[in-house]
Protein backbone atom coordinates (compact mmCIF):
# COMPACT_ATOMS: atom_id res chain seq x y z
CA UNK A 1 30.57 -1.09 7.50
CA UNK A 2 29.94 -3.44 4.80
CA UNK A 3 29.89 -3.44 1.11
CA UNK A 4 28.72 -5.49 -2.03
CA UNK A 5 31.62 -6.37 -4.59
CA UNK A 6 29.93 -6.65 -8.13
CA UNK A 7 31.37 -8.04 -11.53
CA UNK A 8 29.15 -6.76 -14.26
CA UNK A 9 27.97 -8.80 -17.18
CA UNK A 10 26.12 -11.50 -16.05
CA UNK A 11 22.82 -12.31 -17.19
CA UNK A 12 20.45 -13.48 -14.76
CA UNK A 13 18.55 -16.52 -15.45
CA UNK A 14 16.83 -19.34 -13.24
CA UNK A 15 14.11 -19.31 -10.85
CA UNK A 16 13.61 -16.92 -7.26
CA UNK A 17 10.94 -16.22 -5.04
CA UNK A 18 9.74 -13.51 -2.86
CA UNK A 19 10.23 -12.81 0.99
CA UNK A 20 7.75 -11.86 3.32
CA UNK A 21 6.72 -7.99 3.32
CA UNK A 22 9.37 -5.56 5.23
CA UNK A 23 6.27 -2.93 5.12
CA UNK A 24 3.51 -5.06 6.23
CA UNK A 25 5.41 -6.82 8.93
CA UNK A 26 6.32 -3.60 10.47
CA UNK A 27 2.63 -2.66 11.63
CA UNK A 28 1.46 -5.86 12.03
CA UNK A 29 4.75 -6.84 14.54
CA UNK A 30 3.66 -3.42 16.35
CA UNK A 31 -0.10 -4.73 16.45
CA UNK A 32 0.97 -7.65 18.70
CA UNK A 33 0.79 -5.39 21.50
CA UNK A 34 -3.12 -4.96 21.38
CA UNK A 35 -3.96 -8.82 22.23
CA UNK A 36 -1.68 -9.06 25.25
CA UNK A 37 -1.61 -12.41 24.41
CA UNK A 38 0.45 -14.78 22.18
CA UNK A 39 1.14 -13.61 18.45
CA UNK A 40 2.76 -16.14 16.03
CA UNK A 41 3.75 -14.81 12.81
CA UNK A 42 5.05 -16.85 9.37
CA UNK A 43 7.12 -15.71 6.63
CA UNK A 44 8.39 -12.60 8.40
CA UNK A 45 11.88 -11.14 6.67
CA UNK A 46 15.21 -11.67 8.38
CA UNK A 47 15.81 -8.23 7.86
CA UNK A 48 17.43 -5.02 9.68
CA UNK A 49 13.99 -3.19 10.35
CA UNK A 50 12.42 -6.66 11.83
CA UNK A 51 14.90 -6.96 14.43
CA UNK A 52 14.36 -3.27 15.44
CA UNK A 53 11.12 -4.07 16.04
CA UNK A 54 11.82 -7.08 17.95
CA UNK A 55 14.14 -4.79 20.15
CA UNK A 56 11.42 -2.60 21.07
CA UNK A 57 8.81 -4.95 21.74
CA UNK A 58 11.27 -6.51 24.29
CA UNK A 59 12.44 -2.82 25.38
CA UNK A 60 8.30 -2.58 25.85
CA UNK A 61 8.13 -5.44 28.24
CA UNK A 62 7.25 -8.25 25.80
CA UNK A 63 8.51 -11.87 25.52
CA UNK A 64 10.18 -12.61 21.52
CA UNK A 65 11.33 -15.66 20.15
CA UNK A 66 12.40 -15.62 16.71
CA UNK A 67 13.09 -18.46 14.22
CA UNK A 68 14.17 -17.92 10.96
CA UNK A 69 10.90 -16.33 9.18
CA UNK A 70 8.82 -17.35 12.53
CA UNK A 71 8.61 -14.98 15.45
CA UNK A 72 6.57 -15.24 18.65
CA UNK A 73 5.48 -12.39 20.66
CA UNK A 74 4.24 -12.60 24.19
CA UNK A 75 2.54 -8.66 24.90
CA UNK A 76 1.03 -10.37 28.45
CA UNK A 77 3.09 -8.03 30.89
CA UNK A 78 4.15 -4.91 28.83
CA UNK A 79 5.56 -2.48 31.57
CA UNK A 80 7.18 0.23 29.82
CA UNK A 81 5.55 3.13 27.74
CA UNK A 82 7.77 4.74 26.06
CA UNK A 83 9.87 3.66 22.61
CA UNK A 84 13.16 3.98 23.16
CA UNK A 85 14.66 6.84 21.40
CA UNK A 86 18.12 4.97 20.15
CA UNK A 87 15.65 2.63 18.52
CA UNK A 88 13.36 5.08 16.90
CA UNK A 89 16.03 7.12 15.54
CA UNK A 90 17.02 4.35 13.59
CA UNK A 91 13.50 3.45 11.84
CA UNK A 92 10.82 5.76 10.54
CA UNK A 93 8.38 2.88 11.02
CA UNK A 94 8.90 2.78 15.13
CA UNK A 95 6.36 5.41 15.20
CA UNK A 96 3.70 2.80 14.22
CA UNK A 97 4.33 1.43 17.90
CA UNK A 98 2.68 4.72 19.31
CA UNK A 99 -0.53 3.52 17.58
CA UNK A 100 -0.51 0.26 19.25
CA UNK A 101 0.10 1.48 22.60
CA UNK A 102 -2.22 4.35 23.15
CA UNK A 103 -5.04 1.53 21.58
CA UNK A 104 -4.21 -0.96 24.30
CA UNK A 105 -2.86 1.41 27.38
CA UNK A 106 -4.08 5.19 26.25
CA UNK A 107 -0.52 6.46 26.78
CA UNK A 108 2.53 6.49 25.10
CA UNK A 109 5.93 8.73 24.89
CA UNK A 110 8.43 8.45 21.60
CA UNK A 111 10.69 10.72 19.54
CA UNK A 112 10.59 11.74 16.28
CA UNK A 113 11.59 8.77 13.78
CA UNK A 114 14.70 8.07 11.80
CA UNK A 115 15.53 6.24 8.82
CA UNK A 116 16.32 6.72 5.28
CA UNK A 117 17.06 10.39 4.37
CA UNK A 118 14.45 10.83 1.16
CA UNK A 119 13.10 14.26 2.22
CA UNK A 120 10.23 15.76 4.06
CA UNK A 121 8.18 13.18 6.15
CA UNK A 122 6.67 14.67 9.62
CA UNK A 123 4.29 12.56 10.96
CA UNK A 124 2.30 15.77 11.63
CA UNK A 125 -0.64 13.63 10.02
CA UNK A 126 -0.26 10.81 13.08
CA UNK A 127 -0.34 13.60 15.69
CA UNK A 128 -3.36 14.92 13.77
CA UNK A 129 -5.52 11.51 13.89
CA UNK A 130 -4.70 11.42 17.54
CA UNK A 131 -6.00 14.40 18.66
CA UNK A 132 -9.07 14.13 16.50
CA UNK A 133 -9.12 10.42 18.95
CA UNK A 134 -9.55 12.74 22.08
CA UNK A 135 -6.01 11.90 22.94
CA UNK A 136 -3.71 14.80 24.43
CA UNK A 137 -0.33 15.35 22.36
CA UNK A 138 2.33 17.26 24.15
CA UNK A 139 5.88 18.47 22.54
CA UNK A 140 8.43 19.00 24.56
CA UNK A 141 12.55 19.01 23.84
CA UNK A 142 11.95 16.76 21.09
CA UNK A 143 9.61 13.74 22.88
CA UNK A 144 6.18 13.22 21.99
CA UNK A 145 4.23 12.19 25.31
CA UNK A 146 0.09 11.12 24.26
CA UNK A 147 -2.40 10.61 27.04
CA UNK A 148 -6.20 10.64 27.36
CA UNK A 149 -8.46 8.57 29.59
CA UNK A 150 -10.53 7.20 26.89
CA UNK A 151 -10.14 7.10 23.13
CA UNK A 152 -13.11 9.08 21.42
CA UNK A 153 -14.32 7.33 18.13
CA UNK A 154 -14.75 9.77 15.11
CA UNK A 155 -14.43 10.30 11.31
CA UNK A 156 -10.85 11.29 10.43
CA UNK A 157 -10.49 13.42 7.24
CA UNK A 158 -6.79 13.03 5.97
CA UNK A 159 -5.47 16.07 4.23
CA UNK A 160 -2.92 13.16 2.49
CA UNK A 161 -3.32 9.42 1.99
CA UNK A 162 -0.68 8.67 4.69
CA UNK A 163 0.30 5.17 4.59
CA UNK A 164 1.66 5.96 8.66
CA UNK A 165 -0.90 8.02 9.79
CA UNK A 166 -3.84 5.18 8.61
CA UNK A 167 -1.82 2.54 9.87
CA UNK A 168 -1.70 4.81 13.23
CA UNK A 169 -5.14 5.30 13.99
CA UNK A 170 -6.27 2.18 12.55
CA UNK A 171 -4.19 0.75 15.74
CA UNK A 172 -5.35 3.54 18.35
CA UNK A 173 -8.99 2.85 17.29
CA UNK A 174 -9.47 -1.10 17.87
CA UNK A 175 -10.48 -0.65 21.39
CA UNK A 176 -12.81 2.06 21.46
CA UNK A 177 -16.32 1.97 22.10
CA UNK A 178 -18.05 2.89 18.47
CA UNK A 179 -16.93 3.47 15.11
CA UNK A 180 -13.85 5.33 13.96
CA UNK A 181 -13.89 6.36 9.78
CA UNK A 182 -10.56 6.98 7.96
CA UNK A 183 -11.71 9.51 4.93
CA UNK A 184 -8.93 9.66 2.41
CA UNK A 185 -7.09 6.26 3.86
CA UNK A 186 -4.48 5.29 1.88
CA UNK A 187 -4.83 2.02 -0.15
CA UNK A 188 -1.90 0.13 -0.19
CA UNK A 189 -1.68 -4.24 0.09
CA UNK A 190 -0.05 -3.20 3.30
CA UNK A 191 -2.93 -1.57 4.65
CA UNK A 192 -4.78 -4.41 3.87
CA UNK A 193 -2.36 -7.20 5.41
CA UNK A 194 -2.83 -4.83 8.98
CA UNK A 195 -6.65 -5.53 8.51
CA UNK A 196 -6.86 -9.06 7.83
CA UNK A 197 -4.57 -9.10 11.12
CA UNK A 198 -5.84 -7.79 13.07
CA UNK A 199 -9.43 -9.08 12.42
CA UNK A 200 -8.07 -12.36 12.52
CA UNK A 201 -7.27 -11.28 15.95
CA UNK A 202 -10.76 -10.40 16.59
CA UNK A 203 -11.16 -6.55 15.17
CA UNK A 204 -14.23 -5.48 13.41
CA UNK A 205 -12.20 -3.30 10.65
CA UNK A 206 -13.72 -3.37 6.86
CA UNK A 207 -12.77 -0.61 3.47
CA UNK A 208 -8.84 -1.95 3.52
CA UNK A 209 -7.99 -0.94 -0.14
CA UNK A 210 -10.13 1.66 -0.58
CA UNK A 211 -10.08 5.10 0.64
CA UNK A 212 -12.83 5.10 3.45
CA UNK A 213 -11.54 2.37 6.24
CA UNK A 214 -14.40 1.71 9.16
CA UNK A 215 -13.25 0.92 12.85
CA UNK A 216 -15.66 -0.69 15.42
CA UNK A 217 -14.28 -0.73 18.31
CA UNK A 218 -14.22 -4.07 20.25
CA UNK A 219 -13.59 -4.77 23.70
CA UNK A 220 -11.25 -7.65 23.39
CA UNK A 221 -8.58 -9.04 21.21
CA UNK A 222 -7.34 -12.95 21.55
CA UNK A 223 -4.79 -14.93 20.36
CA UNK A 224 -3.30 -15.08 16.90
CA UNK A 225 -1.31 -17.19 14.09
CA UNK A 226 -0.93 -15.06 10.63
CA UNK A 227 1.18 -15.21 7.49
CA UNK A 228 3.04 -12.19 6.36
CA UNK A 229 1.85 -11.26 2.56
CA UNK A 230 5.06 -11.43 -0.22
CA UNK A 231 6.83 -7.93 -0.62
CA UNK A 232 6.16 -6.42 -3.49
CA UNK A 233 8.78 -4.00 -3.57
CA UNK A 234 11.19 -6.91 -3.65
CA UNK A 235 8.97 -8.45 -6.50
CA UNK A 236 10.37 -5.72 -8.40
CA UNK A 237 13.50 -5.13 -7.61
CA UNK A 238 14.11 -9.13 -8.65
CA UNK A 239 11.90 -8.50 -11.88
CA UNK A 240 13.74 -5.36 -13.03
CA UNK A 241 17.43 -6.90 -12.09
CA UNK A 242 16.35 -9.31 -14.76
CA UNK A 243 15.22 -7.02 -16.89
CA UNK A 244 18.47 -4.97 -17.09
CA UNK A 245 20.66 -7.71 -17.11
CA UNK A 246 18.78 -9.19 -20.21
CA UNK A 247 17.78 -12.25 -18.30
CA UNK A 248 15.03 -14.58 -17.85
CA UNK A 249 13.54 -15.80 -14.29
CA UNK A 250 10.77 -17.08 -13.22
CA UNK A 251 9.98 -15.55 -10.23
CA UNK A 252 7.56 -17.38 -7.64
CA UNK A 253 5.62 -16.36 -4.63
CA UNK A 254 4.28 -13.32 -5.44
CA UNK A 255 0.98 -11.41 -5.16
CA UNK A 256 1.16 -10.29 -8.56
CA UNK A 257 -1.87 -7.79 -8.14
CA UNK A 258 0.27 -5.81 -6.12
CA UNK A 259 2.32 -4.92 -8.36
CA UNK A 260 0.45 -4.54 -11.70
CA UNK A 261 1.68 -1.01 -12.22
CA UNK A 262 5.05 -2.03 -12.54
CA UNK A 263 3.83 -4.90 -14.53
CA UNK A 264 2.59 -2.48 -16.90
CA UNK A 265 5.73 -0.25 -17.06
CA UNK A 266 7.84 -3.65 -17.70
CA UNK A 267 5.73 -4.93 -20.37
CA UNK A 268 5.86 -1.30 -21.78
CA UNK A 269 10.30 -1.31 -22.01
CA UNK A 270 10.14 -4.65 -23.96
CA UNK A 271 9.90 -7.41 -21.69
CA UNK A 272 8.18 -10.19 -22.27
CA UNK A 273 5.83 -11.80 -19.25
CA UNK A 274 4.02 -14.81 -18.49
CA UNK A 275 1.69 -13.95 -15.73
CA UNK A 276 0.10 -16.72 -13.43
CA UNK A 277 -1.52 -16.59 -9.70
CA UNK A 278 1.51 -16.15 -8.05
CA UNK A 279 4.14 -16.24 -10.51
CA UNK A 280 5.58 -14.21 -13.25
CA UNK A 281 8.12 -15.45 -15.69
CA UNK A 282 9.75 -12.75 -17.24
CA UNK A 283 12.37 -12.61 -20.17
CA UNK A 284 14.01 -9.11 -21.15
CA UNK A 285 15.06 -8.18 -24.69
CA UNK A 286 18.86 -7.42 -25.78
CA UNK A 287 17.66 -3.87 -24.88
CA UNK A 288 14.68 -1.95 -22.88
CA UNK A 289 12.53 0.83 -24.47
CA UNK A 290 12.86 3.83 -22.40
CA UNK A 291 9.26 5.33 -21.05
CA UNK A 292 7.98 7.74 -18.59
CA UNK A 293 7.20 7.17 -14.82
CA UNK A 294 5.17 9.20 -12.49
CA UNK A 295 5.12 8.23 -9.08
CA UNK A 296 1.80 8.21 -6.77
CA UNK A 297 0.18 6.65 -4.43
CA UNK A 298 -1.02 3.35 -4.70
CA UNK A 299 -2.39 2.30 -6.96
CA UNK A 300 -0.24 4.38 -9.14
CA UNK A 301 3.44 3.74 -9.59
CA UNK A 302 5.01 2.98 -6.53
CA UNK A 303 7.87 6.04 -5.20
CA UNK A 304 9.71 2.83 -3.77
CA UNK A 305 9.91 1.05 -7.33
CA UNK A 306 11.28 4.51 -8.85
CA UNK A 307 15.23 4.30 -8.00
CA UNK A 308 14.85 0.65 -9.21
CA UNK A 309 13.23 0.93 -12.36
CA UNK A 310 15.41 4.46 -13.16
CA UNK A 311 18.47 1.98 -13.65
CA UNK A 312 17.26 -0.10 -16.17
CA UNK A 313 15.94 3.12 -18.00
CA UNK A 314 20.02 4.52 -18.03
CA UNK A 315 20.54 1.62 -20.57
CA UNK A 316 17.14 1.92 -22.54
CA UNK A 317 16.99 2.88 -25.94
CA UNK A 318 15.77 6.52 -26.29
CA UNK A 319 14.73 9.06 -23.33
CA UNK A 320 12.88 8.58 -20.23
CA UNK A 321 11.37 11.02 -17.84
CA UNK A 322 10.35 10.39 -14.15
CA UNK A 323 8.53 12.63 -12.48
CA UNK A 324 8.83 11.92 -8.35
CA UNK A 325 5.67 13.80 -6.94
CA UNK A 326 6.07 11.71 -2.96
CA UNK A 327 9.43 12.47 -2.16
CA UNK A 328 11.58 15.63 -3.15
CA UNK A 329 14.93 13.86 -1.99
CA UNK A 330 14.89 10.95 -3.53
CA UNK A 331 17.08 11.56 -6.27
CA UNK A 332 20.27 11.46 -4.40
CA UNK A 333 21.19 8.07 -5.52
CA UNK A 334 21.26 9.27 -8.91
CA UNK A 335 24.46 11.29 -8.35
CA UNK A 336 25.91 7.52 -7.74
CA UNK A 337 24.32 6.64 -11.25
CA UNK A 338 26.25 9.48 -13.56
CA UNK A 339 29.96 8.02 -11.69
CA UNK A 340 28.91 5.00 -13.62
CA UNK A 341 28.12 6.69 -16.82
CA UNK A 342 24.55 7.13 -16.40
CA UNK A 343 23.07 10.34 -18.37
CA UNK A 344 20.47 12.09 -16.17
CA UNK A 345 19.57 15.81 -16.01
CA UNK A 346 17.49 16.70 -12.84
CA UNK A 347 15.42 19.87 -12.45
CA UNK A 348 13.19 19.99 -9.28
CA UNK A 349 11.16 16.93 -9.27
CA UNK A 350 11.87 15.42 -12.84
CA UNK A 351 14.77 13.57 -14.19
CA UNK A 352 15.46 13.16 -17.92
CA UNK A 353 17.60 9.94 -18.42
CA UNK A 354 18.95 9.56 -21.95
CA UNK A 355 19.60 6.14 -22.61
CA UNK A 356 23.30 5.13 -23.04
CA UNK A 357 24.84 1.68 -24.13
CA UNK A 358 26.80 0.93 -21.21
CA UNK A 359 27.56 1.40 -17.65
CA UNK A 360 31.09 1.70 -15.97
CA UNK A 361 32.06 -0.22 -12.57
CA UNK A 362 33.44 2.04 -10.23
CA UNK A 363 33.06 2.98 -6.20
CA UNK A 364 29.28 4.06 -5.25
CA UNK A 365 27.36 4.45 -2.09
CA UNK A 366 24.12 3.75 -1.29
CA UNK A 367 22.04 6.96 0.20
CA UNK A 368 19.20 5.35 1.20
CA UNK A 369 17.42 1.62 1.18
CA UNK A 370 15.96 1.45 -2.51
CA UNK A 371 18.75 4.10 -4.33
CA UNK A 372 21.31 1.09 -2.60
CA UNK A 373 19.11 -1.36 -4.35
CA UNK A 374 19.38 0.63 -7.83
CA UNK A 375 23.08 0.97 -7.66
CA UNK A 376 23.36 -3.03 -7.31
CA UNK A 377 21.53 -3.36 -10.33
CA UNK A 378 23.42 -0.99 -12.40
CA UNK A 379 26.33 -2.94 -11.16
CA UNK A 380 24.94 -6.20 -12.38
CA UNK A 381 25.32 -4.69 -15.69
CA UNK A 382 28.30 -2.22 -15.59
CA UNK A 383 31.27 -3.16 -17.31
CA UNK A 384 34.24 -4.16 -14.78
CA UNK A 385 33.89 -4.31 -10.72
CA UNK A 386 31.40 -1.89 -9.06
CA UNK A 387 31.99 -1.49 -5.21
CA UNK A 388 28.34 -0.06 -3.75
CA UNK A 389 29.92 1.05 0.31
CA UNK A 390 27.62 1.78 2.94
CA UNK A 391 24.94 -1.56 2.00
CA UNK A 392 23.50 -1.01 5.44
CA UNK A 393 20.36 1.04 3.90
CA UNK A 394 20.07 -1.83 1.76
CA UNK A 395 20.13 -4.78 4.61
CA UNK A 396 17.06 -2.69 5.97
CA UNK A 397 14.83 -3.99 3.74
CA UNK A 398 15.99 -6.89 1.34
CA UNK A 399 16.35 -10.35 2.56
CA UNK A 400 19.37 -12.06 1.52
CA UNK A 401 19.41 -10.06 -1.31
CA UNK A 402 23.06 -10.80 -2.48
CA UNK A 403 22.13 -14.78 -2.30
CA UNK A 404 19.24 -14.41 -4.64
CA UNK A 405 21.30 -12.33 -7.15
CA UNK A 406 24.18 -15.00 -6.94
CA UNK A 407 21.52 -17.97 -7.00
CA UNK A 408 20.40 -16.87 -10.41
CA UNK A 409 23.90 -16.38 -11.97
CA UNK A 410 25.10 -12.64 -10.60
CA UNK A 411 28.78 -12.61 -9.74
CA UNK A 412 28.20 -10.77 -6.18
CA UNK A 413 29.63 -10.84 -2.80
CA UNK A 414 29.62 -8.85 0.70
CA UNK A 415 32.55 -7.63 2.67
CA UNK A 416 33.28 -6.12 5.76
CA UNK A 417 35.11 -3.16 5.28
């Protein structure tokens, strides 16, 4: 197990940038089984979740060669059909393999999905597209086995804008003969990084970013080179550690449409921004405004952005509410944020933080991939050492995370407990 070692009370200052996208690689990795043929991808994150899915495209049958941010992927002779379970319980986004495979070889077996523990998410929605696909979905002792002899094109109405479940049948649909229609798609960059994929690999796929997506189905798919869009998420986890440290940065490589609502909320608790193409230079006051957050799909305030963002609010002036209307677990993290001092009252799915003048290093542990992320920057801040145990959630999804910090003055290290 391994943990981050914090001394509090550094500002951060200097300039960053931001890694490729943990949740638009996923997919688009996945989607390299649907050309079986040579994928190159650029500026992919040396992450946790990337390697898993390098695992189980070579568990799959496929040929990966990795190279810092480059990876190759050879889907020519996939053999096996089925995601290994060990695998999938370790990453919610494995299911977006069973997608891919049913598009390319019309059956696939999996398990339900792991990963972070932030409450309710069935992929009920997945199952739902599939069937409407023609495709036969059988439960049995907790494996998932999909089979049909040809993929049916249709209009799928989703009862939620599933980032998964469009991702899924956006994948199953490729290779069918007519036109597929996602009613109700969700809109995230993500969704629209898959599209540009995989119609740079030949798809006919337009509405990315809006909520009606259109499939027609090709018969062929060839060879592809493609370049990962920046992570947002990461965007603002780098903007708001700045922010509650009192820094300044300047951080580069980012798509800063992506991320306008939190541009919005920053500009809103007294930061000042500079805002170019793909660049914001930021500089925080001596203290953030508290303000209220309501998370929603995109384009609304991002559920991912909400543990990060609820640190800096502990130390702004006033009191903040966040309302968290995706997830109804993912306020665990904040139990880690009241050992430090933090003053939050919880009821359902609102939290009232009253602002306080100061955070207390102590021992935390990270429940999940972005509360990890919010305890490191309330330990950027706290007064004394903070210890955050259990940075494994956090390795998931941030590359190099501790590096950046330290690059732009943070006094933070990782040990292996």
């Amino acid at each position: 197990m391994s943990s981050y070692i914090i001394e509090g009370g550094k500002k951060l200052q200097g300039e960053t940038f931001v890694s490729g996208s943990k949740n638009a690689s996923l997919p688009i990795m996945a989607a390299s089984v649907l050309n079986r043929s040579i994928t190159k991808l650029y500026n992919v994150p040396n992450i946790h979740d990337t390697q898993m899915m390098i695992e189980i495209l070579k568990s799959l049958g496929c040929k990966v060669k990795k190279n810092q941010n480059k990876i190759v992927i050879d889907s020519s002779n996939i053999t096996n059909f089925e995601i290994p379970e060990n695998l999938m319980r370790q990453m919610r986004s494995s299911v977006i393999f069973a997608g891919a495979i049913l598009g390319r070889y019309k059956k696939v077996t999996f398990s339900y999905p792991g990963g972070c523990d932030i409450g309710s998410r069935p992929i009920d929605l997945h199952l739902k597209g599939f069937e409407k696909l023609g495709i036969a979905v059988n439960q049995n002792f907790g494996k998932i086995k999909c089979e049909t002899e040809e993929i049916k094109p249709t209009e799928i109405n989703l009862d939620f804008p599933s980032v998964g479940a469009t991702e899924n049948i956006m994948l199953a649909s490729v290779l069918t003969k007519g036109v597929t229609t996602i009613i109700n798609a969700a809109m995230e960059p993500e969704i629209i990084d898959l599209q540009n994929f995989l119609n740079k690999m030949g798809a006919k796929i337009s509405g990315a970013g809006s909520n009606i997506i259109k499939i027609q189905g090709v018969t062929k798919l060839k060879e592809v080179s493609y370049n990962i869009m920046p992570d947002r998420i990461e965007a603002g986890t780098l903007l708001c550690a700045a922010a509650i440290t009192g820094g300044e940065i300047n951080l580069k490589k980012v798509n800063v449409n992506h991320i306008a609502p939190l541009l919005d909320k920053l500009a809103h608790i007294g930061c000042k921004m500079q805002i170019k193409e793909n660049e914001v230079e930021l500089k925080a006051p001596k203290r953030l405004k508290g303000t209220d957050i309501r998370t929603m799909p995109y384009p609304g305030f991002p559920t991912d952005m909400q543990a990060i963002i609820a640190s800096c609010l502990c130390l702004a002036s006033g009191t903040s509410v966040i309302v968290e209307n995706i997830f109804e677990n993912r306020y665990k993290y904040m139990g880690e944020l009241q050992k430090m001092g933090a003053k939050i009252n919880i009821e359902g799915k609102t939290a009232v933080i009253k602002g306080t003048k100061k955070l207390y290093g102590t021992k935390v542990q990270a429940t999940d991939l972005r509360g990890g992320a919010s305890l490191v920057l309330a330990g950027l801040v706290a007064k004394g050492t903070t210890k955050v145990d259990n940075i494994e959630y956090i390795l998931r999804g941030y590359e190099n995370l501790d590096e950046k910090l330290k690059n732009l003055g943070a006094e933070i290290y990782k040990i292996q407990d």
